[in-house]
C-alpha atoms as a PDB file:
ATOM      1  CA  UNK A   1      67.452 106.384 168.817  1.00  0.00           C
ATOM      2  CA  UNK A   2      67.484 107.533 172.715  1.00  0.00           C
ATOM      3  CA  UNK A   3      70.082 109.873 173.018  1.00  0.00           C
ATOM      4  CA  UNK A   4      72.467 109.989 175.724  1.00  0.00           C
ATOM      5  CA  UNK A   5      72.223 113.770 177.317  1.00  0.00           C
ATOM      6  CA  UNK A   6      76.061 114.907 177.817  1.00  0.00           C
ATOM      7  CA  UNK A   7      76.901 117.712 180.552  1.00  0.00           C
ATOM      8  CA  UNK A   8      80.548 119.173 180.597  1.00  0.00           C
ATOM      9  CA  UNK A   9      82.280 120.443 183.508  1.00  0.00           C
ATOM     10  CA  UNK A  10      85.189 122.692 182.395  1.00  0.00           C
ATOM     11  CA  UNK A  11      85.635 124.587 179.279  1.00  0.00           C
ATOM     12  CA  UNK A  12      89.052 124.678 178.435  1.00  0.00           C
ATOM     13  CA  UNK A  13      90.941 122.913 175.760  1.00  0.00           C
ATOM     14  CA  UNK A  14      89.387 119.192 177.009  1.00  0.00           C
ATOM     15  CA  UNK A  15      85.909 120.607 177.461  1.00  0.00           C
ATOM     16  CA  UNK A  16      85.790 122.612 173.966  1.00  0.00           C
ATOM     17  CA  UNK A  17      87.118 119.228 172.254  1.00  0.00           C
ATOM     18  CA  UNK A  18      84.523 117.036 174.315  1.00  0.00           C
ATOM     19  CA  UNK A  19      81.699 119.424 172.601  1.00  0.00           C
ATOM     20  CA  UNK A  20      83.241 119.110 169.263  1.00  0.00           C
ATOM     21  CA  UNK A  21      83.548 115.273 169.966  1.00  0.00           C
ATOM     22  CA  UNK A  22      79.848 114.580 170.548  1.00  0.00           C
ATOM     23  CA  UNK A  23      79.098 115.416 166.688  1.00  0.00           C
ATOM     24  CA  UNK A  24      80.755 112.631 166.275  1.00  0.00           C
ATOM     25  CA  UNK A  25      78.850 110.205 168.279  1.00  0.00           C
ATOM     26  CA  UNK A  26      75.176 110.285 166.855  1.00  0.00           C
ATOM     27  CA  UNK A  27      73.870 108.820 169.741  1.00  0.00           C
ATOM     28  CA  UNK A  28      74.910 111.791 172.482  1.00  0.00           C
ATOM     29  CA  UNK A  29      73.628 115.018 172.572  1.00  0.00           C
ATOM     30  CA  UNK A  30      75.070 117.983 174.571  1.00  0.00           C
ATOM     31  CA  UNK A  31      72.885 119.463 177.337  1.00  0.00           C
ATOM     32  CA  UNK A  32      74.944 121.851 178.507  1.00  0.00           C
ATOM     33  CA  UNK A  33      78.226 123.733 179.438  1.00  0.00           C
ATOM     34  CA  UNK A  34      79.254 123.878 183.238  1.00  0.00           C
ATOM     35  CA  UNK A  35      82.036 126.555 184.325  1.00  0.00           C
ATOM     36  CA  UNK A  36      83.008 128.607 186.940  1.00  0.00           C
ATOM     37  CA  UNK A  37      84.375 131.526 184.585  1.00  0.00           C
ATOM     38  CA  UNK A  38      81.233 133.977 183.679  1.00  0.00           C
ATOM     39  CA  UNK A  39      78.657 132.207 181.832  1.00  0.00           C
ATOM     40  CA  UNK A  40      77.587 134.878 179.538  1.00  0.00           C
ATOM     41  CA  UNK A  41      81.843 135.124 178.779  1.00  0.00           C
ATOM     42  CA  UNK A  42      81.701 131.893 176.966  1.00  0.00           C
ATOM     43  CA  UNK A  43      80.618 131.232 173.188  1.00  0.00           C
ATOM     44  CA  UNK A  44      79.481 127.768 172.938  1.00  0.00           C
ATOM     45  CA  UNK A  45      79.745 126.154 169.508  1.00  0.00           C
ATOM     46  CA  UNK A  46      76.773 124.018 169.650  1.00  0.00           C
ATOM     47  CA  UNK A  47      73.279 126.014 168.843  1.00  0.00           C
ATOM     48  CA  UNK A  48      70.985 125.919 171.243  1.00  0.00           C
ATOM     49  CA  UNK A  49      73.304 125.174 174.439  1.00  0.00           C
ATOM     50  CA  UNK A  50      73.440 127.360 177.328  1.00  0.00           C
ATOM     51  CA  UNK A  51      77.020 127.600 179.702  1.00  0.00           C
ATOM     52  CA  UNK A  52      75.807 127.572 182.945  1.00  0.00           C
ATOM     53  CA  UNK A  53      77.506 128.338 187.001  1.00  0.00           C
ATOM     54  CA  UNK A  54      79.009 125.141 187.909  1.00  0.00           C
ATOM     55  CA  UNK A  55      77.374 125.463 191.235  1.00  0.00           C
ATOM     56  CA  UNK A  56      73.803 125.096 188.769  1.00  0.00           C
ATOM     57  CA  UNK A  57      75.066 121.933 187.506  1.00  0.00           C
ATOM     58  CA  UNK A  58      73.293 119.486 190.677  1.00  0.00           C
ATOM     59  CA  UNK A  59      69.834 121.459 189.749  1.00  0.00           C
ATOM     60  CA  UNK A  60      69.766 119.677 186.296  1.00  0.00           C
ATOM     61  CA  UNK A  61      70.376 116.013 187.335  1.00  0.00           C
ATOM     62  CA  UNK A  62      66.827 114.975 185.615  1.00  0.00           C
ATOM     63  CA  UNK A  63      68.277 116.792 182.636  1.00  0.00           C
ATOM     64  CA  UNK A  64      72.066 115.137 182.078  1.00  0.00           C
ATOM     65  CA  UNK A  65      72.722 110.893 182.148  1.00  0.00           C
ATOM     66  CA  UNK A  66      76.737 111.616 181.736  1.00  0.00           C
ATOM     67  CA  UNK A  67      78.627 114.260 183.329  1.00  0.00           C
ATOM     68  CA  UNK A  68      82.134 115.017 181.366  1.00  0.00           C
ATOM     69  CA  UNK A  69      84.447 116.341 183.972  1.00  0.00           C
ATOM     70  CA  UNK A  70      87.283 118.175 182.104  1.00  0.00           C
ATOM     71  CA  UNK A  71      88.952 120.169 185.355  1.00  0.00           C
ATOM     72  CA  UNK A  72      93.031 119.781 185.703  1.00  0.00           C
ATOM     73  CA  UNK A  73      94.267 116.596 188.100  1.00  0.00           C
ATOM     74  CA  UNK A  74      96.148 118.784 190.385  1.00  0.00           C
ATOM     75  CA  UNK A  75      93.446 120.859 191.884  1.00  0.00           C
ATOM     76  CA  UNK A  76      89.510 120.497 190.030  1.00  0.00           C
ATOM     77  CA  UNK A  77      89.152 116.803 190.014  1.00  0.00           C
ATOM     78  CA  UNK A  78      90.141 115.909 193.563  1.00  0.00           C
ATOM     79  CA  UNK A  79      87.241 117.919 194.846  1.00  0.00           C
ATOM     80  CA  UNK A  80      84.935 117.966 191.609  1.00  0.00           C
ATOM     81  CA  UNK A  81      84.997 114.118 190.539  1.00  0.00           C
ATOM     82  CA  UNK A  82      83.308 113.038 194.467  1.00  0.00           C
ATOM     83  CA  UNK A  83      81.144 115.653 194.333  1.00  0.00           C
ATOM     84  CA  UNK A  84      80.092 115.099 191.221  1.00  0.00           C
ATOM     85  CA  UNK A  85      79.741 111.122 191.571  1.00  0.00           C
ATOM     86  CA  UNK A  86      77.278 111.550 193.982  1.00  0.00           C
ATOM     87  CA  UNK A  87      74.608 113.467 191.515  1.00  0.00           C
ATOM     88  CA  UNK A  88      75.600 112.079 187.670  1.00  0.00           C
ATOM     89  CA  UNK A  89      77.338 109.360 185.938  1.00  0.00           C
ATOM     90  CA  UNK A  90      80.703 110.851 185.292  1.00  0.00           C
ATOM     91  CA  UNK A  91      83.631 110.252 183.387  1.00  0.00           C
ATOM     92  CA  UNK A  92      87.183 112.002 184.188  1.00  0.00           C
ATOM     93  CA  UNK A  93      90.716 111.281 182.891  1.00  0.00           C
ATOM     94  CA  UNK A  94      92.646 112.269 186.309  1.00  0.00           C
ATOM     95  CA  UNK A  95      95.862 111.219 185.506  1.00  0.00           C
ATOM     96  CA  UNK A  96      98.233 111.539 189.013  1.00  0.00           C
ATOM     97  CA  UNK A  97      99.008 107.934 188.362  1.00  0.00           C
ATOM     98  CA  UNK A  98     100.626 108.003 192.034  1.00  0.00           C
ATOM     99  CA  UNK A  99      97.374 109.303 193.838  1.00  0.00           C
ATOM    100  CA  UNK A 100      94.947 106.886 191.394  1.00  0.00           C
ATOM    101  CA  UNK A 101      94.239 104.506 194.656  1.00  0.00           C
ATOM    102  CA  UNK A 102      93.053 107.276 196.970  1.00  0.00           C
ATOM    103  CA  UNK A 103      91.083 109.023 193.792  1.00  0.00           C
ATOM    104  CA  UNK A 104      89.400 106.007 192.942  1.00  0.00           C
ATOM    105  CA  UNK A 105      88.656 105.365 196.813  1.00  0.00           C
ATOM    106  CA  UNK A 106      86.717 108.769 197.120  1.00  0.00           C
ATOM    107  CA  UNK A 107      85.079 108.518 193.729  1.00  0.00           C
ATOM    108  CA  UNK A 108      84.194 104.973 194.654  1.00  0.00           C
ATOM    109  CA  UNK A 109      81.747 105.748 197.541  1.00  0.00           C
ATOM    110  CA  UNK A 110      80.272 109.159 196.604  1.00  0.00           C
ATOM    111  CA  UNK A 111      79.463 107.335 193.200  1.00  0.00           C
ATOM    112  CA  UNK A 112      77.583 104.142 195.408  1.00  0.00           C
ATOM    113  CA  UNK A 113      75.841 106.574 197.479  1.00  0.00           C
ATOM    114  CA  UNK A 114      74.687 108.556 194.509  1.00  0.00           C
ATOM    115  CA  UNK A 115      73.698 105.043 192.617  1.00  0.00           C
ATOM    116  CA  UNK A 116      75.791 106.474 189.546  1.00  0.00           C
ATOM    117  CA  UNK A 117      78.851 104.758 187.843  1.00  0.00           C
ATOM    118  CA  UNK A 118      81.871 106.981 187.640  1.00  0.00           C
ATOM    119  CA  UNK A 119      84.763 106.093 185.270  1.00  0.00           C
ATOM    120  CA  UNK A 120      88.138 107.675 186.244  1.00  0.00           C
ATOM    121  CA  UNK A 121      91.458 108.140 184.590  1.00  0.00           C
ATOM    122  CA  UNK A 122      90.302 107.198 181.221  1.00  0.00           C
ATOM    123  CA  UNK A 123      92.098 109.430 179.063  1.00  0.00           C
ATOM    124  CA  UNK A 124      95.257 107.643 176.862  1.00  0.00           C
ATOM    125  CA  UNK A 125      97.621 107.207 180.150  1.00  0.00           C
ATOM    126  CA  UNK A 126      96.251 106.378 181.948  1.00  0.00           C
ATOM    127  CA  UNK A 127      93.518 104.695 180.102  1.00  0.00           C
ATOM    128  CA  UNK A 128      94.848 103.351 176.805  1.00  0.00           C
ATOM    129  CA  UNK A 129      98.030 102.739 177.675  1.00  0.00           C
ATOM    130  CA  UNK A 130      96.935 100.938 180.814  1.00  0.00           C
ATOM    131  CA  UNK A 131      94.615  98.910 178.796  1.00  0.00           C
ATOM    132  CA  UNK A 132      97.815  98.217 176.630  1.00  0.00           C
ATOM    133  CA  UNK A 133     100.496  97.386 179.327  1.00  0.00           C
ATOM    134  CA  UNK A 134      97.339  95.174 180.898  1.00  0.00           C
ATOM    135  CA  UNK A 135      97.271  93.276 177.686  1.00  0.00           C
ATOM    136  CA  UNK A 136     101.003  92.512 177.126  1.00  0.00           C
ATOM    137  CA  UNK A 137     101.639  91.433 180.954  1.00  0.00           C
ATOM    138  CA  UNK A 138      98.767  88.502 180.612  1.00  0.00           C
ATOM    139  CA  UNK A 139     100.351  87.684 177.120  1.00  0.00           C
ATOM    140  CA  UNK A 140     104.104  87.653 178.072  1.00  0.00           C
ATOM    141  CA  UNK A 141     104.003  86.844 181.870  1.00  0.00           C
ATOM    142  CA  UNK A 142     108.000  86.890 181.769  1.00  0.00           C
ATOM    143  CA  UNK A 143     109.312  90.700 180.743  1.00  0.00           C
ATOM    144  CA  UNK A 144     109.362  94.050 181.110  1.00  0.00           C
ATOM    145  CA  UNK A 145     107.350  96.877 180.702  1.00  0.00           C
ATOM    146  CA  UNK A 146     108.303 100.234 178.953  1.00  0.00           C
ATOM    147  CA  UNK A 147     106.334 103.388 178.782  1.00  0.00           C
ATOM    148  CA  UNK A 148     107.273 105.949 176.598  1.00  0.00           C
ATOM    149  CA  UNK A 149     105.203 109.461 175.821  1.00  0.00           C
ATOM    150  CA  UNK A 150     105.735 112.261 174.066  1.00  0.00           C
ATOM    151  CA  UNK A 151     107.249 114.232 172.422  1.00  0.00           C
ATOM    152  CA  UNK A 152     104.178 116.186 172.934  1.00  0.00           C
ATOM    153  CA  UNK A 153     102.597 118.827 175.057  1.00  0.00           C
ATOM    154  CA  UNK A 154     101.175 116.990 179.013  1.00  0.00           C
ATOM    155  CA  UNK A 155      97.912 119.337 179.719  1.00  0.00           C
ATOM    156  CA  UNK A 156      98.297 117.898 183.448  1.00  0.00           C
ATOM    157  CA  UNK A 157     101.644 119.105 183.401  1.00  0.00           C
ATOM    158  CA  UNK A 158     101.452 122.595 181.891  1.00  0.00           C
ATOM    159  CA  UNK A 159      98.519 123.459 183.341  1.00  0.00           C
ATOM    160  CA  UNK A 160     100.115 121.965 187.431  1.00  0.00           C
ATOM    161  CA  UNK A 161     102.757 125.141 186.081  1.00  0.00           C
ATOM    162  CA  UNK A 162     100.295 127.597 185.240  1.00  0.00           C
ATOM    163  CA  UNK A 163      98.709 127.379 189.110  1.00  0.00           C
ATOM    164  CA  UNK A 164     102.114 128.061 190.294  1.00  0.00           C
ATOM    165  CA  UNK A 165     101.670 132.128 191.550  1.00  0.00           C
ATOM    166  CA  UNK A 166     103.894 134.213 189.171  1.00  0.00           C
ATOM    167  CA  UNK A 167     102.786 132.279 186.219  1.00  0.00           C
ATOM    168  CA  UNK A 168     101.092 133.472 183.240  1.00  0.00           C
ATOM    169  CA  UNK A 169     101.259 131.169 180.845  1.00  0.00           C
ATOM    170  CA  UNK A 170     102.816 127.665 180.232  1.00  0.00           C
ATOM    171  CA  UNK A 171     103.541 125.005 177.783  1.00  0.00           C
ATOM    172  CA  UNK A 172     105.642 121.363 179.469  1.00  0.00           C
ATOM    173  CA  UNK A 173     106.675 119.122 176.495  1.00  0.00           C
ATOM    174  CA  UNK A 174     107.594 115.802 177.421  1.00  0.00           C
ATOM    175  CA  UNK A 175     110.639 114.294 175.573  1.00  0.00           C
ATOM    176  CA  UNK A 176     111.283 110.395 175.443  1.00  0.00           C
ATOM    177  CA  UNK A 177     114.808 110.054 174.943  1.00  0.00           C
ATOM    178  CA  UNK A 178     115.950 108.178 171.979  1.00  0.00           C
ATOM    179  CA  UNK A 179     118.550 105.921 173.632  1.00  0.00           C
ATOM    180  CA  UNK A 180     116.572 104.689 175.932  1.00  0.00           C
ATOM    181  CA  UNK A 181     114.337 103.590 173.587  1.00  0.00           C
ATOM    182  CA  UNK A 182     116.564 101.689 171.186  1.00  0.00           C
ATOM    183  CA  UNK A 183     117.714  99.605 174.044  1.00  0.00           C
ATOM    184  CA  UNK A 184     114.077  98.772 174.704  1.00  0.00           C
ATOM    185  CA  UNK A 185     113.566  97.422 170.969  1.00  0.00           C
ATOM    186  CA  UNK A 186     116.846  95.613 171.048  1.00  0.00           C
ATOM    187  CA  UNK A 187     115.379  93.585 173.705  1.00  0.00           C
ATOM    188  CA  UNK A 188     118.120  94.394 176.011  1.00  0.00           C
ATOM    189  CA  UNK A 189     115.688  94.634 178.403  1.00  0.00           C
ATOM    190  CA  UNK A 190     117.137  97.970 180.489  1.00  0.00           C
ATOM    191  CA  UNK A 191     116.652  98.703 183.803  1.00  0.00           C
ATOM    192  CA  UNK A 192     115.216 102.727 183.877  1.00  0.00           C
ATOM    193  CA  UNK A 193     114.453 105.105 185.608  1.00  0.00           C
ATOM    194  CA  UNK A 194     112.397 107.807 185.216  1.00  0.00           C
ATOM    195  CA  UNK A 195     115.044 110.429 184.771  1.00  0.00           C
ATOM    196  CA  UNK A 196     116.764 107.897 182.349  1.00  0.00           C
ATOM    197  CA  UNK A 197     113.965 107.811 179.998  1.00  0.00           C
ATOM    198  CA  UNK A 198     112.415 111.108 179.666  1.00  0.00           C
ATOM    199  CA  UNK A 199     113.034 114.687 180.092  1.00  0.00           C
ATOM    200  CA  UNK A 200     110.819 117.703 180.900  1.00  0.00           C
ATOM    201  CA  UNK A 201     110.999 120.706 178.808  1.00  0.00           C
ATOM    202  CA  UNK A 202     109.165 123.804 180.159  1.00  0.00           C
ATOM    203  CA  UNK A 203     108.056 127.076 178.448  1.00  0.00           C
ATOM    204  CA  UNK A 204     106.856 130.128 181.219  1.00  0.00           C
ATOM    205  CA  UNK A 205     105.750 133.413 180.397  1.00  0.00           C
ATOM    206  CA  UNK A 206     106.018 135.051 183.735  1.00  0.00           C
ATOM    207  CA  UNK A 207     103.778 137.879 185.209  1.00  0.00           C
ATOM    208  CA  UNK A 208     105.732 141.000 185.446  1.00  0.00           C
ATOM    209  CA  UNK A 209     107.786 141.036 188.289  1.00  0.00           C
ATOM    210  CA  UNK A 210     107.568 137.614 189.148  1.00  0.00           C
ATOM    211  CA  UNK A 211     110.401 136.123 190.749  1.00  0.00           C
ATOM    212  CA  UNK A 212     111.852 133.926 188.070  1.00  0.00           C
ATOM    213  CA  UNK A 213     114.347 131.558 190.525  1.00  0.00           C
ATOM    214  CA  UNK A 214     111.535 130.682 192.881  1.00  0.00           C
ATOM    215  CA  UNK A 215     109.193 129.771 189.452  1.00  0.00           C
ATOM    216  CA  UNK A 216     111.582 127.676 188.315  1.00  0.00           C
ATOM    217  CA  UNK A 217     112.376 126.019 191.614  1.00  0.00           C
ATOM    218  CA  UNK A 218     109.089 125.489 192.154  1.00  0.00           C
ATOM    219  CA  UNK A 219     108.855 123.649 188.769  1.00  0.00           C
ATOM    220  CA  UNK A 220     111.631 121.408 189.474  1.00  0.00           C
ATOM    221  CA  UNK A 221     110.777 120.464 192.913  1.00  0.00           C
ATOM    222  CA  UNK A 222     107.035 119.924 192.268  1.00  0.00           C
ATOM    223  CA  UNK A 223     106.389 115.799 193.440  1.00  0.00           C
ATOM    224  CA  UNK A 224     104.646 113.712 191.033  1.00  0.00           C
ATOM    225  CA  UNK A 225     105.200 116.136 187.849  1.00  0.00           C
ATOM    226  CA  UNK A 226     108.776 117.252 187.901  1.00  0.00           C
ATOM    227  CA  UNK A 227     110.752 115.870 190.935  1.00  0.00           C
ATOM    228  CA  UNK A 228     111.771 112.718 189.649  1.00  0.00           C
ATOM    229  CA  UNK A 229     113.155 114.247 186.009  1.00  0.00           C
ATOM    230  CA  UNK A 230     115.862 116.063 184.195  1.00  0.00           C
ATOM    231  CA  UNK A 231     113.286 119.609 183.978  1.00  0.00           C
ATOM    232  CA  UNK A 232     115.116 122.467 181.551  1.00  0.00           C
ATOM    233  CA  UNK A 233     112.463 125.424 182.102  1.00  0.00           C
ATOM    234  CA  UNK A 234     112.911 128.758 179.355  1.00  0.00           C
ATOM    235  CA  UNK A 235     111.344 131.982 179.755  1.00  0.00           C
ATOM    236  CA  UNK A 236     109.553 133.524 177.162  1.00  0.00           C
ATOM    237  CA  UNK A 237     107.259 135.995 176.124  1.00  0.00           C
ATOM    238  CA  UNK A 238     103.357 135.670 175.319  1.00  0.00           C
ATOM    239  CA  UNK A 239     104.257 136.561 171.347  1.00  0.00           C
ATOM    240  CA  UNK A 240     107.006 133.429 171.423  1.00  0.00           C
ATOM    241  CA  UNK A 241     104.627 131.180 173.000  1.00  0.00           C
ATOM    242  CA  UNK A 242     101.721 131.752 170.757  1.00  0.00           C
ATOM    243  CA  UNK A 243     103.999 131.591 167.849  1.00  0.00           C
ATOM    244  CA  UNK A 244     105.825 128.856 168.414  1.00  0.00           C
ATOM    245  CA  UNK A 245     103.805 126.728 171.147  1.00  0.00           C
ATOM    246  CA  UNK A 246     100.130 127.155 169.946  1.00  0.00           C
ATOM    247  CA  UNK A 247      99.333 122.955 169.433  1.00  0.00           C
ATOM    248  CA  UNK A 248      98.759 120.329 171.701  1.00  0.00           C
ATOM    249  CA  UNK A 249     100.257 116.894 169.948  1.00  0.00           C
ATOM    250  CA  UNK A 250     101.266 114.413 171.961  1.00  0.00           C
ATOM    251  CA  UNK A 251     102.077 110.669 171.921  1.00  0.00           C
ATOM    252  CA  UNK A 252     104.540 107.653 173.116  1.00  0.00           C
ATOM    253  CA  UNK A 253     104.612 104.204 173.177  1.00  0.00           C
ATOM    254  CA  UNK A 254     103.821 101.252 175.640  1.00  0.00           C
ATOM    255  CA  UNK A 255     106.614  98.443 175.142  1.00  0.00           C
ATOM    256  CA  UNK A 256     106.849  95.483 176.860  1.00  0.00           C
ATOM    257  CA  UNK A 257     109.647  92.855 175.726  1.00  0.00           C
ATOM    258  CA  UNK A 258     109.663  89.243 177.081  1.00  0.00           C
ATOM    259  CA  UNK A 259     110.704  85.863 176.639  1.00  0.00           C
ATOM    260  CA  UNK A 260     109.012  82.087 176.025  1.00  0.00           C
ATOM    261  CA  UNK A 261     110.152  78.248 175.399  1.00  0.00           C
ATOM    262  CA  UNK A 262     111.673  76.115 177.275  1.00  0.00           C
ATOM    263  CA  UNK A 263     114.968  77.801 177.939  1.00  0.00           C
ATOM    264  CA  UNK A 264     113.405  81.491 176.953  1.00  0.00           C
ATOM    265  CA  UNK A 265     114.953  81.115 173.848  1.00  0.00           C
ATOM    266  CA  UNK A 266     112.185  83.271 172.146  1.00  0.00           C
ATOM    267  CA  UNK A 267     112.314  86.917 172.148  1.00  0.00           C
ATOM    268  CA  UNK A 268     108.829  88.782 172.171  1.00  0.00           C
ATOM    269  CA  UNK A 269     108.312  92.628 171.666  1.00  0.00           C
ATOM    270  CA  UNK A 270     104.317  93.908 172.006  1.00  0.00           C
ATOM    271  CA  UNK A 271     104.336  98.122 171.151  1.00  0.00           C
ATOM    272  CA  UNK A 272     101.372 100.009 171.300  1.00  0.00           C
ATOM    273  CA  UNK A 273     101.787 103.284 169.954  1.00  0.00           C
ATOM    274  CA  UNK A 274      99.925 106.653 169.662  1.00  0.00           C
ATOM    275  CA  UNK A 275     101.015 110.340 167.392  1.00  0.00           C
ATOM    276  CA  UNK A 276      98.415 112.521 168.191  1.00  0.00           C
ATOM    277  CA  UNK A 277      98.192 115.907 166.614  1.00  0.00           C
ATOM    278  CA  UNK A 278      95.600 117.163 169.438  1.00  0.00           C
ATOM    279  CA  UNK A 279      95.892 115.623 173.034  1.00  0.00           C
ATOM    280  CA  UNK A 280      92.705 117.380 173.773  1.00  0.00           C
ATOM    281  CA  UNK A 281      90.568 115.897 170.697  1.00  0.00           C
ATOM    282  CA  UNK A 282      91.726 112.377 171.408  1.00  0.00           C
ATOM    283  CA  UNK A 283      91.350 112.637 175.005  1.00  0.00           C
ATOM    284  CA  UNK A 284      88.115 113.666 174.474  1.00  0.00           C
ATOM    285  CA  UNK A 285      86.947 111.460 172.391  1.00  0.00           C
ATOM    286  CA  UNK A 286      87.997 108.195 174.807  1.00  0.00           C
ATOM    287  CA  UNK A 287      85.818 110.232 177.821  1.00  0.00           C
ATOM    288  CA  UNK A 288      82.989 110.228 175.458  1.00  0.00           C
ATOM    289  CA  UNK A 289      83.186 106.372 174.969  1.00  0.00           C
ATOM    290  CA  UNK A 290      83.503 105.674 178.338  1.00  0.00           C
ATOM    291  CA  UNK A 291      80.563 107.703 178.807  1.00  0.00           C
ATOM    292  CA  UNK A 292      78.580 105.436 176.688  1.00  0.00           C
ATOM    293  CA  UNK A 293      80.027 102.696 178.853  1.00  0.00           C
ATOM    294  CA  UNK A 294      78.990 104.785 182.329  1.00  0.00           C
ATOM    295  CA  UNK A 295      75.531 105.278 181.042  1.00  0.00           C
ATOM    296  CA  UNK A 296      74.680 101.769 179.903  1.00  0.00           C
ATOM    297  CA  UNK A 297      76.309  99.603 182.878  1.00  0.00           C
ATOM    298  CA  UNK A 298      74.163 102.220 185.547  1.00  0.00           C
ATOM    299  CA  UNK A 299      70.900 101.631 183.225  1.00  0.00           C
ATOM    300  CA  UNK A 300      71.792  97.661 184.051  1.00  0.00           C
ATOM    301  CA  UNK A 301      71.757  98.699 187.947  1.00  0.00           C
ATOM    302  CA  UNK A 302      75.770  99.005 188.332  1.00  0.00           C
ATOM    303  CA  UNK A 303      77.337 101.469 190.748  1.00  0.00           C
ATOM    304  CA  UNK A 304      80.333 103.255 191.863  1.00  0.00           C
ATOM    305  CA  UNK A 305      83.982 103.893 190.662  1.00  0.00           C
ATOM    306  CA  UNK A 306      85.360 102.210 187.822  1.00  0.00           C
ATOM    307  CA  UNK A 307      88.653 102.014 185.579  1.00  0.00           C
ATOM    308  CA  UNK A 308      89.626 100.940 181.877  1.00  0.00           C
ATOM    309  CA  UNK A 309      90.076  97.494 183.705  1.00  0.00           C
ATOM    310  CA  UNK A 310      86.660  96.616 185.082  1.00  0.00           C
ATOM    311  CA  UNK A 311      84.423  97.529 181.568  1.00  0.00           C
ATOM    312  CA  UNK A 312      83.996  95.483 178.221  1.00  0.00           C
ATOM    313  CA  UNK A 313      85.075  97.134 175.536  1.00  0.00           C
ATOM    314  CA  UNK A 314      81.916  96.307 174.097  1.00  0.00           C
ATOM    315  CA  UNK A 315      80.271  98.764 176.497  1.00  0.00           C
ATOM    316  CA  UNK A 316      82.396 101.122 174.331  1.00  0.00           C
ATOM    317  CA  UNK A 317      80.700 101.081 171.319  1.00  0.00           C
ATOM    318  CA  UNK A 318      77.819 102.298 169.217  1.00  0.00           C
ATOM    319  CA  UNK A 319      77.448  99.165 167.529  1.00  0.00           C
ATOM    320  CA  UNK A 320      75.712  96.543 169.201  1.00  0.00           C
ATOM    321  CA  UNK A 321      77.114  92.840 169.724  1.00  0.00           C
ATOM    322  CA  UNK A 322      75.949  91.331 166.837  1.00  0.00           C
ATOM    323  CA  UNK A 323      77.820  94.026 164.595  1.00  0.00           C
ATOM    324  CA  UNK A 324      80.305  94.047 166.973  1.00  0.00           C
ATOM    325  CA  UNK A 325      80.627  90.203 165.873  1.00  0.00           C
ATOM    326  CA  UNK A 326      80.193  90.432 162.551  1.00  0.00           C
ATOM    327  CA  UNK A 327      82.334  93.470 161.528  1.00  0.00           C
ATOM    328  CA  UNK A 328      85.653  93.362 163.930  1.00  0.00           C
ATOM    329  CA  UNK A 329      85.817  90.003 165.653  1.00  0.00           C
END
């Protein structure tokens, strides 16, 4: 079997579960680690691979078919997922839902000029969920749509707080709230808003001597992560985080609720839901099948950026179509 040669960009929690994730898949191999901490400061799990500079990373293009970028949304993948586009396949899981169209744009022609296919934002949401609220808006054309997550730890989230100056250390659980909910599966078909059906719990460890107010204004006032909810942000210490915040579940639930018949006397409820005990492991393991995807559709002469939407989910998998037919059709 041809192996498909894996680089990762970014070794934190996403790019240490995207190594453990290959073993998984026995037809990827890992190549090597990309990371702008020091090189010879990281232990790599897998014998025989090397962490490298990041800045090495476009000397090994002959070497790597799929590039696993595993940077944060807020700051890494704006400038990382062109740049890289334009010298591997890549796969990312940039989830700024509100800056997708401009992401996609950028990735979109570095990616063509490169000749490489670059899958973005296919982590769980977006990426699973999307593929999920995609589904139930072709099957129910008349409805709503309801998108729950958590309660679980947001990576984007905690780590948009950790770049905030002051910061130390951070932990953002997101918290559906139950009422909301229940008036979804009811069928009473609420109209929400964001503040109405979720909250954002914080955890900071500040540096010494930080100012506290202007950390926790920051938080609240932050666009596109904490602006539009009800944010409750606690100060702690280092010990109290790593005691009681070491994991990274996560979760929530894509709900739409419609209506059919003649006089929409049918009632219809599609959920999709997801209780993850890592974030990082499962998030991992969906950028590794749409790297499976991103190599096979640029080995069939396809280029530039693409989402969840635009690839088969037979692209996904190991198995070819025949056992594709035969064991889950």
């Amino acid at each position: 079997m041809q192996k498909i040669r894996i680089g990762i960009a970014g070794y934190g929690n996403l790019g240490k579960s995207a190594e453990l994730g290959i073993r998984q898949n026995e037809d990827m191999e890992l190549v090597g680690i990309f990371t702008r901490r020091n090189p010879s400061s990281i232990k790599v799990a897998t014998q025989g691979v090397k962490a490298y500079p990041i800045d090495e990373a476009k000397n090994m293009t002959d070497k790597i078919d799929v590039m696993i970028l595993c940077g944060g949304s807020m700051s890494d993948l704006p400038k990382q997922g062109p740049e890289f586009a334009n010298c591997f396949n890549t796969v990312d899981g940039f989830d700024t839902h509100a800056k997708i169209p401009e992401y996609y744009s950028e990735v979109d022609k570095a990616a063509k000029a490169g000749k490489h296919v670059s899958v973005i934002s296919s982590g769980w949401d977006p990426g699973m969920f999307s593929m999920n609220r995609l589904m139930a808006n072709v099957i129910l054309p008349e409805g709503n749509d309801y998108t729950f997550w958590g309660k679980g730890v947001s990576q984007g989230h905690s780590d948009a707080i950790r770049r905030i100056e002051g910061v130390k250390n951070a932990k953002q659980y997101t918290v559906p709230i139950e009422d909301a909910i229940e008036k979804v599966r009811k069928g009473e078909n609420p109209i929400l808003t964001a503040r109405e059906k979720h909250l954002r719990e914080c955890y900071v460890v500040a540096e010494e001597g930080a100012d506290k107010a202007k950390i926790e204004e920051t938080i609240k006032n932050m666009p596109n992560y904490f602006a539009e909810y009800n944010t409750i942000v606690h100060f702690i210490s280092e010990e109290e985080l790593a005691k009681n915040h070491s994991g990274i579940p996560h979760g929530g639930f894509v709900i739409r609720s419609g209506k059919t018949g003649m006089n929409k006397e049918h009632s219809h409820l599609i959920e999709y839901s997801l209780k993850l005990d890592s974030n990082p492991d499962f998030t991992a393991n969906v950028l590794l099948a749409y790297g499976r995807a991103a190599y096979r559709l640029n080995r069939e002469g396809v280029s530039g950026a693409k989402t969840v939407f635009d690839i088969a989910p037979a692209y996904l998998s190991i198995k070819s179509a025949e056992e594709l037919r035969k064991t889950l059709l």
